[in-house]
C-alpha atoms as a PDB file:
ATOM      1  CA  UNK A   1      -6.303   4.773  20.326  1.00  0.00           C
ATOM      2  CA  UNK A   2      -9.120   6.202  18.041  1.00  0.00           C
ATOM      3  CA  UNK A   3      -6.990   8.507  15.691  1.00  0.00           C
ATOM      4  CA  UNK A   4      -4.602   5.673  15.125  1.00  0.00           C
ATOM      5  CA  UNK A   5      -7.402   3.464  13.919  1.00  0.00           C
ATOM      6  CA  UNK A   6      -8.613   6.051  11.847  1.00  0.00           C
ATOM      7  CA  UNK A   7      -5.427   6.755  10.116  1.00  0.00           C
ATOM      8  CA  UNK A   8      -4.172   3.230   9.740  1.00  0.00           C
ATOM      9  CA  UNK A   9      -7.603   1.207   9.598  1.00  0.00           C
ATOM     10  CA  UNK A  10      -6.294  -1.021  12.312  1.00  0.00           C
ATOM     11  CA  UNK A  11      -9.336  -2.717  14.938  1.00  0.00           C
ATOM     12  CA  UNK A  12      -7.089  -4.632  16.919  1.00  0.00           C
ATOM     13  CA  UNK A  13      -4.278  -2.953  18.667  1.00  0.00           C
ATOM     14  CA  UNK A  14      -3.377  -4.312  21.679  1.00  0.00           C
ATOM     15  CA  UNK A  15      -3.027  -7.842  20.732  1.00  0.00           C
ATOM     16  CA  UNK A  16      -1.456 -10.319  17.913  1.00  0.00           C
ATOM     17  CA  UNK A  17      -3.155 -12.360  15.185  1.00  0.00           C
ATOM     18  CA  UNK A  18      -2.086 -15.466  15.994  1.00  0.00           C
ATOM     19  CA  UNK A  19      -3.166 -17.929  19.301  1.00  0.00           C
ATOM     20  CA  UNK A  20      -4.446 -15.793  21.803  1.00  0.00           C
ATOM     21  CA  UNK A  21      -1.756 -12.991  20.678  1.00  0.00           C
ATOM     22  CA  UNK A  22      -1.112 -12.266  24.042  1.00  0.00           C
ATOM     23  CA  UNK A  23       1.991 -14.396  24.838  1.00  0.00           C
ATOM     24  CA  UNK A  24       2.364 -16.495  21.676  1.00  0.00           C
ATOM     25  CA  UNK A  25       5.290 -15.830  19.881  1.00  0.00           C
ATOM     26  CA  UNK A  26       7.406 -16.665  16.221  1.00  0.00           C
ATOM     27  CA  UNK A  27       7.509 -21.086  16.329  1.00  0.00           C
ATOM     28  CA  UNK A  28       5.118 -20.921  19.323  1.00  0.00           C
ATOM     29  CA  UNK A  29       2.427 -20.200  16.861  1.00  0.00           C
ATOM     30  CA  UNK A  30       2.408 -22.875  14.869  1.00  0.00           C
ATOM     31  CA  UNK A  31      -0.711 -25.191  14.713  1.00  0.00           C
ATOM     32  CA  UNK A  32      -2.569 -22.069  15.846  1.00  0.00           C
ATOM     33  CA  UNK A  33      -5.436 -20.326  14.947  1.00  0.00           C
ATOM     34  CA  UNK A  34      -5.290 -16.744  13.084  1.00  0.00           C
ATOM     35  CA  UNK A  35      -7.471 -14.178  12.673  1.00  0.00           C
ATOM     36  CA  UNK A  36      -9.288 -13.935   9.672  1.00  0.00           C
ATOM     37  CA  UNK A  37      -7.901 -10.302   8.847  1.00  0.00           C
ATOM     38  CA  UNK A  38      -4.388  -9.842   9.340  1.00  0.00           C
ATOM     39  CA  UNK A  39      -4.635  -5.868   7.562  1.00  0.00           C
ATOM     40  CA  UNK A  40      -7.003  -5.078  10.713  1.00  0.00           C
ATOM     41  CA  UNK A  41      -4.064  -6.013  13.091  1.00  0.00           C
ATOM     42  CA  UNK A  42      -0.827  -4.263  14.275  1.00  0.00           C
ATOM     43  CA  UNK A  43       0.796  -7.381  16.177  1.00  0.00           C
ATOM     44  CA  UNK A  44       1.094 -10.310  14.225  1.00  0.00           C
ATOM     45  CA  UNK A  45       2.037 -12.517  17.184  1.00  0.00           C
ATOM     46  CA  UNK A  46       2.959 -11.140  20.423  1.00  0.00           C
ATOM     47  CA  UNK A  47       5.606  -9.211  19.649  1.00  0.00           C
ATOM     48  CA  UNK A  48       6.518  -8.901  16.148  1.00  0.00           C
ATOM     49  CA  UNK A  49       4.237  -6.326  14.089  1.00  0.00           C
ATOM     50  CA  UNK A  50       1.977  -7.480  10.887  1.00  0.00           C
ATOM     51  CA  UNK A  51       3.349  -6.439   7.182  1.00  0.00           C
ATOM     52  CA  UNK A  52       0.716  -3.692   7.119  1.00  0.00           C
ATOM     53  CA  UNK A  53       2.183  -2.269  10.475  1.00  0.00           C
ATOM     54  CA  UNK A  54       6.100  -2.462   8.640  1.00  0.00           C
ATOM     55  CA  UNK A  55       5.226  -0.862   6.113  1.00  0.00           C
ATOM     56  CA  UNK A  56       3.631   2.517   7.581  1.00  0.00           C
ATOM     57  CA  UNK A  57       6.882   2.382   9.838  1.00  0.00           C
ATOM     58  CA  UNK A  58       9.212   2.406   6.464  1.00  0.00           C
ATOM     59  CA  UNK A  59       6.834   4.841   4.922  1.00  0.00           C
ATOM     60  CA  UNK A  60       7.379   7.343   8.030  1.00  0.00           C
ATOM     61  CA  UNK A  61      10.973   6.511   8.372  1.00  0.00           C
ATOM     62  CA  UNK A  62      11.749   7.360   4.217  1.00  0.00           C
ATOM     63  CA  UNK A  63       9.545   9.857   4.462  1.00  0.00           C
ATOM     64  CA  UNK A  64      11.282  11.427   7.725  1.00  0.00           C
ATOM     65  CA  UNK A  65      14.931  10.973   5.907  1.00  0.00           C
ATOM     66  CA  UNK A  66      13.345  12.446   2.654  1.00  0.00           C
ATOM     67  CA  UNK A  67      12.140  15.433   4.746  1.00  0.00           C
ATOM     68  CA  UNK A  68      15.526  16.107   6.585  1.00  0.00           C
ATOM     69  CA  UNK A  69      17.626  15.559   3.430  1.00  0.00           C
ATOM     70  CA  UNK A  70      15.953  18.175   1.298  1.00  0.00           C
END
């Protein structure tokens, strides 16, 4: 868990932004409580990942097609 914090500056990893961000999910959230960072997060709720966390995914992905291509 320590090198991925390191290399993506995520704190919380095991649990979403939003409620308790253990079983809240999408409309279940709403009227809830979020954490004050989202960027420190990979879950946004329970099971759907934060922007930050989509976009190292895309990064890797383009970067893996990039790589394969040429």
């Amino acid at each position: 868990m320590n090198a991925i914090i390191s290399y993506t500056g995520f704190v919380e990893t095991s649990k979403g932004c939003c409620g308790t961000g253990m079983v809240e999910y999408g409309i279940t959230c709403k009227g809830l409580g979020t954490c004050a960072d989202r960027a420190s997060y990979v879950f946004w709720d329970a099971v759907h990942p934060t922007d930050k966390m989509y976009k190292i995914v895309a990064d890797e992905a383009l970067n893996s097609i990039v790589t394969n291509l040429f």
